[in-house]
Protein backbone atom coordinates (compact mmCIF):
# COMPACT_ATOMS: atom_id res chain seq x y z
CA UNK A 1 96.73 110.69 96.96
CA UNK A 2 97.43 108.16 94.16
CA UNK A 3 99.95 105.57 94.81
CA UNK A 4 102.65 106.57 92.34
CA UNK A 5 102.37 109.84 93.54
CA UNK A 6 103.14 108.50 96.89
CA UNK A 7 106.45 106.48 95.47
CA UNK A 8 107.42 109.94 93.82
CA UNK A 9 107.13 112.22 97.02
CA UNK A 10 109.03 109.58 99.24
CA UNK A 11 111.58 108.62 96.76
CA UNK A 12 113.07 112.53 96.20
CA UNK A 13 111.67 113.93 98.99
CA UNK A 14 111.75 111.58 101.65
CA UNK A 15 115.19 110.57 100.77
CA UNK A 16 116.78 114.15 100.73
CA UNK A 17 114.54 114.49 104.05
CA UNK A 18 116.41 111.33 105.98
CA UNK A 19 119.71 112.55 104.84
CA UNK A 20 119.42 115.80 106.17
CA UNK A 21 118.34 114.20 109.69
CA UNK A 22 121.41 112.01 109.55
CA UNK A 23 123.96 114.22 110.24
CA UNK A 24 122.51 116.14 112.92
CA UNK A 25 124.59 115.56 116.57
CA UNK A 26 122.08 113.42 117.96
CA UNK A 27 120.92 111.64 114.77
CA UNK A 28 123.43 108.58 115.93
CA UNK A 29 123.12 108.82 119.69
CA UNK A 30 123.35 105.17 120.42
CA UNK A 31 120.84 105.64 123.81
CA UNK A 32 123.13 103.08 125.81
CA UNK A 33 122.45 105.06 128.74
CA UNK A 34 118.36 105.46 128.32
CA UNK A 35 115.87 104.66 131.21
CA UNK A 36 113.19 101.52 130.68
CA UNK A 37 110.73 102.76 128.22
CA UNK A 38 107.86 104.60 129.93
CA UNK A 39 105.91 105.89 127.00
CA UNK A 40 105.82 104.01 124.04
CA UNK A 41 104.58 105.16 120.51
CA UNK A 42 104.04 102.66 117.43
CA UNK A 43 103.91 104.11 114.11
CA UNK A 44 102.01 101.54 111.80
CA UNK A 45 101.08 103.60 108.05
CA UNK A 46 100.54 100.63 106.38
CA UNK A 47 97.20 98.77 105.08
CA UNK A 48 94.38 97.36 107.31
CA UNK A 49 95.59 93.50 107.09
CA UNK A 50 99.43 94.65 108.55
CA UNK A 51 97.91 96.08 111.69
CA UNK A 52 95.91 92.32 112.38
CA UNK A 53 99.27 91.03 112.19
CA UNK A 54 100.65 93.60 114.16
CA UNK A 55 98.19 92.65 117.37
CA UNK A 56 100.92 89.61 118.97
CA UNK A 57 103.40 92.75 118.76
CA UNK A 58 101.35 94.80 121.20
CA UNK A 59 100.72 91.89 123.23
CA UNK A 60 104.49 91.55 123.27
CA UNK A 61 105.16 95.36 124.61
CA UNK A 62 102.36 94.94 127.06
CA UNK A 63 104.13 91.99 128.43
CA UNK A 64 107.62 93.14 127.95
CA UNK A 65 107.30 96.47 129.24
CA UNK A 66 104.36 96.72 131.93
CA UNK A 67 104.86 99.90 132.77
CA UNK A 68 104.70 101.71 130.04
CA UNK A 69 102.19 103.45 128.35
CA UNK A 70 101.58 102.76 124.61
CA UNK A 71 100.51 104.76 121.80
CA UNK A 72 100.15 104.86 118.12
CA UNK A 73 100.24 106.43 114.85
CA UNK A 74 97.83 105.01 111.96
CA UNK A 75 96.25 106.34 108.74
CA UNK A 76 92.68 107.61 109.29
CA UNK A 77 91.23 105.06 107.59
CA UNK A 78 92.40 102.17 109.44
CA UNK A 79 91.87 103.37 112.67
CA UNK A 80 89.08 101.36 113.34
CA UNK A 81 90.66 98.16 112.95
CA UNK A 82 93.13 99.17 115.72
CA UNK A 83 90.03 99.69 118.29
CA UNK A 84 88.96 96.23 117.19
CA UNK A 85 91.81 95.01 118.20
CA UNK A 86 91.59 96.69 121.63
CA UNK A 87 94.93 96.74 121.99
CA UNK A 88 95.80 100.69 122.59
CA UNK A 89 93.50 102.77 124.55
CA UNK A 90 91.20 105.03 122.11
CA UNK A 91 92.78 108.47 123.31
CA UNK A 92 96.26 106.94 122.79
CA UNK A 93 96.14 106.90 119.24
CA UNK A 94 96.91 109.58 116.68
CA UNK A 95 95.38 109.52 112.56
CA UNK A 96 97.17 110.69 109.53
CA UNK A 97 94.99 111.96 106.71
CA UNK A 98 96.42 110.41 103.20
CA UNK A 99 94.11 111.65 101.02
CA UNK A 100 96.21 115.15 99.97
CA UNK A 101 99.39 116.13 100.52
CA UNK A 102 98.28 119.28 102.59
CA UNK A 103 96.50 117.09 105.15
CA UNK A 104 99.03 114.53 105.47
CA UNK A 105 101.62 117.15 106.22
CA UNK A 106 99.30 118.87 108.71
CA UNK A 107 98.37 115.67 110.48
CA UNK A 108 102.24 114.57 110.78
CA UNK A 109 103.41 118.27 112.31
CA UNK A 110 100.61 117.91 114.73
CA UNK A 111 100.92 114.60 115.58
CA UNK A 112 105.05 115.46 115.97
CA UNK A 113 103.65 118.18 118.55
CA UNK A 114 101.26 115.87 120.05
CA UNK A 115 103.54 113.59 120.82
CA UNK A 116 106.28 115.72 122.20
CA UNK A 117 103.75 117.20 124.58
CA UNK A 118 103.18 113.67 126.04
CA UNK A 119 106.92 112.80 126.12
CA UNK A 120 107.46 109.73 124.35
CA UNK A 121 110.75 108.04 124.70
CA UNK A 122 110.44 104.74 122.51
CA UNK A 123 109.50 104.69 118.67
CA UNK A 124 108.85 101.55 117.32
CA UNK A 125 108.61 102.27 113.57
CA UNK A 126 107.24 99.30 111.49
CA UNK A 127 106.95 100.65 108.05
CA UNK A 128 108.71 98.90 105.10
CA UNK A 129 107.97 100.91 102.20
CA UNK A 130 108.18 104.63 103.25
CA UNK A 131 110.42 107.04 104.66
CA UNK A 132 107.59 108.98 106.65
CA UNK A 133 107.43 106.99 109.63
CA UNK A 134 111.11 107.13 109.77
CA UNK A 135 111.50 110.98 109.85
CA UNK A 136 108.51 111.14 112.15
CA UNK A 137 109.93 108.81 114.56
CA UNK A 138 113.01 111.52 114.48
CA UNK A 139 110.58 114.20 115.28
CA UNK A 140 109.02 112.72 118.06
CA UNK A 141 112.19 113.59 119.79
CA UNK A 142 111.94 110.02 121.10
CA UNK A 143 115.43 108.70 122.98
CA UNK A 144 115.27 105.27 120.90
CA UNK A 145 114.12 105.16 117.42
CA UNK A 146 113.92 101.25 116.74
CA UNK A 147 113.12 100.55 112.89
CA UNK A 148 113.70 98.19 110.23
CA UNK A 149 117.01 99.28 108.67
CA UNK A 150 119.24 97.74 105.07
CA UNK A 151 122.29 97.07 106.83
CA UNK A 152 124.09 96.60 103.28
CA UNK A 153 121.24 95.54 101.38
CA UNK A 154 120.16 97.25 98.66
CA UNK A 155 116.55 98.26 100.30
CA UNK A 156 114.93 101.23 100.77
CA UNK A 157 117.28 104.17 102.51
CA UNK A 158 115.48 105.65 105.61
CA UNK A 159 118.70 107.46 106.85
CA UNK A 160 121.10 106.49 109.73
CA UNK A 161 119.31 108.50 112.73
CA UNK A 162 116.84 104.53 113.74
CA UNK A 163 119.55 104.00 116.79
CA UNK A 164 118.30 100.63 117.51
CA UNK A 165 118.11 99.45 113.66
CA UNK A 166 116.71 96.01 112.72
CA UNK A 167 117.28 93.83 110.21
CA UNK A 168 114.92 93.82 107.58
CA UNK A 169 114.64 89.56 107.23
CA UNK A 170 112.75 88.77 103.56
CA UNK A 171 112.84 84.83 105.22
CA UNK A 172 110.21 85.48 108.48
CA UNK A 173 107.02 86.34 108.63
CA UNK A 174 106.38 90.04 108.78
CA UNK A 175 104.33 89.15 112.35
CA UNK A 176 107.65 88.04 113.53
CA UNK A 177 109.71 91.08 112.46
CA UNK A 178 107.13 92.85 114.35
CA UNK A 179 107.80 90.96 117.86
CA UNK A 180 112.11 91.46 116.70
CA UNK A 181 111.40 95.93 116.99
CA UNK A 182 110.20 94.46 121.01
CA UNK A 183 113.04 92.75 121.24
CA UNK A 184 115.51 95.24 119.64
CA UNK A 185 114.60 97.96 122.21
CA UNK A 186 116.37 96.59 125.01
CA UNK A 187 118.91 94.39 122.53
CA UNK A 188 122.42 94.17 122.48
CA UNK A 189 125.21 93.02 119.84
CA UNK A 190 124.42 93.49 116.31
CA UNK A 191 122.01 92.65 115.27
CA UNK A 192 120.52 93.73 118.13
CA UNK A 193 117.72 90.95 118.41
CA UNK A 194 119.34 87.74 118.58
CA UNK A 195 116.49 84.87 119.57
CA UNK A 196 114.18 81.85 118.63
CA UNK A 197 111.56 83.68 116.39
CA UNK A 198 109.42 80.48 115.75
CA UNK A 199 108.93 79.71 118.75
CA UNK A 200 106.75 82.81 119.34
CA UNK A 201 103.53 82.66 119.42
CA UNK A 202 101.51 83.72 116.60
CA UNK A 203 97.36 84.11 117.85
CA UNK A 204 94.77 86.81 117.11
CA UNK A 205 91.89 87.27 119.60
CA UNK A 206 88.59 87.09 118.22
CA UNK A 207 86.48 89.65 117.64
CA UNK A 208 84.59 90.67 121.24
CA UNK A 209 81.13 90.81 120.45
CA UNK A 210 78.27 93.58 121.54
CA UNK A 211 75.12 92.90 123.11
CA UNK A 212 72.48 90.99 120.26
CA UNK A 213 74.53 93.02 117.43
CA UNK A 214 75.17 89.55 116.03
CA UNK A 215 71.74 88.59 116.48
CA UNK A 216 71.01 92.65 114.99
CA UNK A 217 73.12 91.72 111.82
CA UNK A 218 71.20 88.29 111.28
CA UNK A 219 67.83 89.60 111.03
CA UNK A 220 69.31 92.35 108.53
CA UNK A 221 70.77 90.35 106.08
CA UNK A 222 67.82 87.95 105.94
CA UNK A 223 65.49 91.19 105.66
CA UNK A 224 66.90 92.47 102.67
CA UNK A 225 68.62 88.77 101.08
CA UNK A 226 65.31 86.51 102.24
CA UNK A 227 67.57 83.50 100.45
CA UNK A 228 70.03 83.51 103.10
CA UNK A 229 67.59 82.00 105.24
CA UNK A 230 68.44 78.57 106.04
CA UNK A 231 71.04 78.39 103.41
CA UNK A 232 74.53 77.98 103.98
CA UNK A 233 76.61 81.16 103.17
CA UNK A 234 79.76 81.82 101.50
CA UNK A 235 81.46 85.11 100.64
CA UNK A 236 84.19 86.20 98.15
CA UNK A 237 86.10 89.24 97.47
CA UNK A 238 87.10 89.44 94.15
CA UNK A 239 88.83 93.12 94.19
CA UNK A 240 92.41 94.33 94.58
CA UNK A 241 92.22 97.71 96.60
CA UNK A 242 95.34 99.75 95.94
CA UNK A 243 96.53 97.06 93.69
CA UNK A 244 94.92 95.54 91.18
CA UNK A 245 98.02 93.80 90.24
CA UNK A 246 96.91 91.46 92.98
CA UNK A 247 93.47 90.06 91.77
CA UNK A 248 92.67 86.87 90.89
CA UNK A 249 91.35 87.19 87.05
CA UNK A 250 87.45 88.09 87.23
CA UNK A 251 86.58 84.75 85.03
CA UNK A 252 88.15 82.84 87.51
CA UNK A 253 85.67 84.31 90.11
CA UNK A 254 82.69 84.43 87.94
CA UNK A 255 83.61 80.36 87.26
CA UNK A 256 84.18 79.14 91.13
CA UNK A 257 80.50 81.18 91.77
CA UNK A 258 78.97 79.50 89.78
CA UNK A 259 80.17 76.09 90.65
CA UNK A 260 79.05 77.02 94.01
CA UNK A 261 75.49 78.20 93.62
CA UNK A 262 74.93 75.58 91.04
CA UNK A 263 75.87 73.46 94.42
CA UNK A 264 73.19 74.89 96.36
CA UNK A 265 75.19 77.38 98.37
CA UNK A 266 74.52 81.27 98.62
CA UNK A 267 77.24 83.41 97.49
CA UNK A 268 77.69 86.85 98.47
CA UNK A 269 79.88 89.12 96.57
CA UNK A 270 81.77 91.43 99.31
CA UNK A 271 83.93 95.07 98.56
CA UNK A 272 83.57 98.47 98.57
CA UNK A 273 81.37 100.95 96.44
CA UNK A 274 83.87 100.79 93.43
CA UNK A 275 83.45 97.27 93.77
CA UNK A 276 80.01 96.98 92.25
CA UNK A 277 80.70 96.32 88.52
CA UNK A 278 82.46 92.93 89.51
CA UNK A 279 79.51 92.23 91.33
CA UNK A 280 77.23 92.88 88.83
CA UNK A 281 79.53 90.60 86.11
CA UNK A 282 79.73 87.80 88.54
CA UNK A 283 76.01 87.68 89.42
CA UNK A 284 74.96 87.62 85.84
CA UNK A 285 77.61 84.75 84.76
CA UNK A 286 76.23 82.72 87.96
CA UNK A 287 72.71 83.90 88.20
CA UNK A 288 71.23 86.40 90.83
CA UNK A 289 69.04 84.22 92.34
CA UNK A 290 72.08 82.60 94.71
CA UNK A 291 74.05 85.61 94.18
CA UNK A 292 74.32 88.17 95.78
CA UNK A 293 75.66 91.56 95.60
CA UNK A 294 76.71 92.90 99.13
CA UNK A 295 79.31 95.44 97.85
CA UNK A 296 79.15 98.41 100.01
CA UNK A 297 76.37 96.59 102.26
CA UNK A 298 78.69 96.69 105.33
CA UNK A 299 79.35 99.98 106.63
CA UNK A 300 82.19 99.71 108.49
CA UNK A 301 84.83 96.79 109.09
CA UNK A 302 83.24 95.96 112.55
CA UNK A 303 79.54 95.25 110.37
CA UNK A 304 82.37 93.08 107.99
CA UNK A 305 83.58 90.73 110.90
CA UNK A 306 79.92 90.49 111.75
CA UNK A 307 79.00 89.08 108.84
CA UNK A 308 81.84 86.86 108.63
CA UNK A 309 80.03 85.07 111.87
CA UNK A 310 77.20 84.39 109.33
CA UNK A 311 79.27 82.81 106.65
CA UNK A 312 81.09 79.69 106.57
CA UNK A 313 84.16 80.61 103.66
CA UNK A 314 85.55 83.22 102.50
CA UNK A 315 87.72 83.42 99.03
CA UNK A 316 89.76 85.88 99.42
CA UNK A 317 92.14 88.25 96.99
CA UNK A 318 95.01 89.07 99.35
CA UNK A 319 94.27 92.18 101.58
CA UNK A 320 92.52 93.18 104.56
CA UNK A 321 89.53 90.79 104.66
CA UNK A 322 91.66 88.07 104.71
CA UNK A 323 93.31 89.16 107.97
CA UNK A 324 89.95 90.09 109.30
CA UNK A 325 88.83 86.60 109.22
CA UNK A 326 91.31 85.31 111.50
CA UNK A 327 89.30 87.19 114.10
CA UNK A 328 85.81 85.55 113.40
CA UNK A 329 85.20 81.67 112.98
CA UNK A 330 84.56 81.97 109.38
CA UNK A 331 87.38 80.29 107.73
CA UNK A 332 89.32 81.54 104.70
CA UNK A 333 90.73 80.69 101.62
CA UNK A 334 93.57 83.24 99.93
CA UNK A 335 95.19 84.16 96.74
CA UNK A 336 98.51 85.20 96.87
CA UNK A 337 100.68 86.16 93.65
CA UNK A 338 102.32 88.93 93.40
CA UNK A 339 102.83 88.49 97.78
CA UNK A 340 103.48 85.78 99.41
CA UNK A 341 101.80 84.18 102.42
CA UNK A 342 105.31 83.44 104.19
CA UNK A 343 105.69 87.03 104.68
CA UNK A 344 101.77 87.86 104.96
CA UNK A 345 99.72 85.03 105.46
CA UNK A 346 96.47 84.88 108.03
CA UNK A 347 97.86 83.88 111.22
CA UNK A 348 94.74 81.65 111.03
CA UNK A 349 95.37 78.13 111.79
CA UNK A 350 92.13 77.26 109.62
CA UNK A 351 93.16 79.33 106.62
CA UNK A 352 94.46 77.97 103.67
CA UNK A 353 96.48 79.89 101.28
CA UNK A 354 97.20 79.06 97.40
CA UNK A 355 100.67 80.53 96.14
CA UNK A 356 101.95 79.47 92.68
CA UNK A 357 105.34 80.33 93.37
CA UNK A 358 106.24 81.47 89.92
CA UNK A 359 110.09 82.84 89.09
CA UNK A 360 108.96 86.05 89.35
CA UNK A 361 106.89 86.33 92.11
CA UNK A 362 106.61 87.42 94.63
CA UNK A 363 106.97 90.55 92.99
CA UNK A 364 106.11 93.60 95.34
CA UNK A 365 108.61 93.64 98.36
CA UNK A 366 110.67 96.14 100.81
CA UNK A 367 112.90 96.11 98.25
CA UNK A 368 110.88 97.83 95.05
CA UNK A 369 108.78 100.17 96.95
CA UNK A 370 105.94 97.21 96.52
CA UNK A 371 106.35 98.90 92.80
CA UNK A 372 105.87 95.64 90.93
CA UNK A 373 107.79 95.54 87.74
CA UNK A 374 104.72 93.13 86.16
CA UNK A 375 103.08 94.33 82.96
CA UNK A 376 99.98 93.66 84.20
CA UNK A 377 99.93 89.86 83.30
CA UNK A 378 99.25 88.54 86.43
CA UNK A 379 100.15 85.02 85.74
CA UNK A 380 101.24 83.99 88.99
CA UNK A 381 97.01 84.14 89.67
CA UNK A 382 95.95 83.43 86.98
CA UNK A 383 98.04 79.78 86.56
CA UNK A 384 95.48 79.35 90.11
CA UNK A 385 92.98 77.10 88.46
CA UNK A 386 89.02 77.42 89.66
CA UNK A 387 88.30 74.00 89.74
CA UNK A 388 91.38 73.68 92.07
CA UNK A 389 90.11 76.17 94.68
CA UNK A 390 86.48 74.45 94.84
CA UNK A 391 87.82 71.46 95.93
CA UNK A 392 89.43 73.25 98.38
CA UNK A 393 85.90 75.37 99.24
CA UNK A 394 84.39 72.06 98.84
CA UNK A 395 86.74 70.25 101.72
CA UNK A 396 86.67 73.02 103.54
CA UNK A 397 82.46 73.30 103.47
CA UNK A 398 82.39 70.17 104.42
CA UNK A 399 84.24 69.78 107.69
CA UNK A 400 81.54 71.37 110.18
């Protein structure tokens, strides 16, 4: 489904949907009186990146709440960044189709029964941006619905049935919010989370590797890219996914490339299929001898990470490979504009992130349905100078 059409369904629909659920009789059972959680179920709908910062959060329940079983709720798609995390058992976890409207609402009614079967009795719901989650979490028949909630701001209206609501805070990192749902299922007072949030700790495992399938992904790339041999790698992403709003300008791409292969280094041009035509356009501004075009190359995110091993940078638009590099050694440089890295940066030590911090930006929050109001004028990238971000590639190359 398109992304506006998304905004559309949840705005009239979703909305009328969470105020009929609000005043039902149980809709504001407080759950004073509910046992320790036994099975818990985490609904995360959002893009690949959010559920690598999600991974301290299910550390968090694991610690919190031994006992308990934990499941979750993810798109289809991003599924297979939650097994890489290994941090919910395989059969625990429930997909959502988002490519129609009749699958998604087939998916959610039998995830709904799925989950009532099993008997959960906790619903963390992390979205920020949709009211699905939110009337799902009400379906699950779940004792204590924690979620994100506008108190009296003017955010997004999910309805008054999340019994243990949180505080949607624009001022810590979304990683953090995550670990305050832990803390707001047992919570008291209001808000109900009340503690030091930086001084948790923020780490993502690395990626656990397979067998020789590092070794595997080696002799692949230097098969089919023979330069990569003995040179020294480095990998860029120059598209925006859902949206485009967030892309560094192509020129500025095509110009940092060819500073870099001019330097000697191999540059690989990462993305998706629909990615290709910015590969092409880069490699014939830089020249395809040190360029190369590896859109659609890796098959699945796992094959991604591997190949992050066999890099040593990656320049980044903001998005899931970003996040995905906090899990391999390869370290990262990444564009933020229209988000910013206080709310959504790597949890990386080694990554660097360039923000211009413009008036207007950022521009796509919990408060306009990440519905940015630019016209398309990304200047908040496009004030990010090239030359600027090679010396920061540079640096970074050259610290071994």
């Amino acid at each position: 489904m398109r992304v506006d059409f998304q905004r559309r369904l949840d705005r009239y629909v979703g909305a009328l949907l969470c105020r009929l659920l609000s005043i039902l009789p149980r809709a504001r059972d407080e759950a004073k009186d509910a046992p320790p959680p036994q099975k818990i179920l985490v609904i995360l709908l959002s893009e690949m990146g959010s559920l690598v910062l999600a991974q301290p959060m299910f550390d968090r329940i694991r610690q919190k709440f031994p006992e308990a079983s934990v499941h979750a709720l993810v798109f289809r798609k991003n599924k297979e960044v939650l097994d890489l995390l290994e941090a919910i058992p395989e059969e625990n976890v429930l997909t959502l189709r988002n490519d129609s409207l009749p699958h998604l609402m087939g998916d959610a009614l039998g995830s709904v029964r799925a989950f009532r079967r099993v008997g959960i009795d906790t619903v963390l719901d992390c979205e920020l941006f949709s009211r699905v989650s939110a009337i799902l979490s009400f379906l699950t028949g779940a004792k204590r619905r924690v979620g994100f909630e506008r108190h009296t701001q003017e955010g997004l209206y999910r309805g008054s049935f999340l019994n243990r609501p949180v505080l949607y805070n624009p001022y810590q990192h979304i990683a953090r919010q995550f670990l305050t749902l832990v803390e707001a299922v047992d919570g008291g007072g209001r808000p109900l989370a009340k503690w030091p949030a930086e001084k948790s700790e923020l780490a993502i495992r690395p990626l656990r590797l397979r067998g020789d399938e590092l070794d595997q992904m080696r002799r692949r790339i230097e098969s089919d890219f023979p330069v990569v041999r003995g040179g020294r790698l480095v990998l860029v992403y120059p598209g925006g996914g859902l949206l485009p709003v967030r892309a560094w300008p192509l020129a500025s791409f095509q110009e940092l490339v060819s500073a870099l292969s001019s330097r000697g280094f191999v540059v690989g041009v990462i993305g998706v299929g629909e990615d290709r035509p910015l590969a092409a356009a880069i490699r014939e501004s830089s020249g395809p001898e040190r360029t190369l075009d590896l859109t659609g190359y890796t098959r699945t995110v796992r094959e991604l990470m591997l190949l992050f091993h066999l890099a040593e940078l990656l320049v980044t638009n903001d998005g899931g490979p970003g996040h995905f590099a906090a899990m391999t050694p390869i370290r990262a440089i990444v564009l933020y504009g229209p988000e910013t890295p206080v709310l959504y940066g790597s949890l990386d030590p080694d990554s660097f992130s360039f923000f211009s911090n413009l008036s207007c930006s950022p521009c796509l929050t919990a408060y306009n349905h990440r519905n940015s109001p630019c016209d398309g004028d990304n200047q908040c990238l496009k004030v990010i100078r090239p030359e600027e971000v090679l010396e920061r590639a540079l640096a970074m190359l050259a610290r071994k």
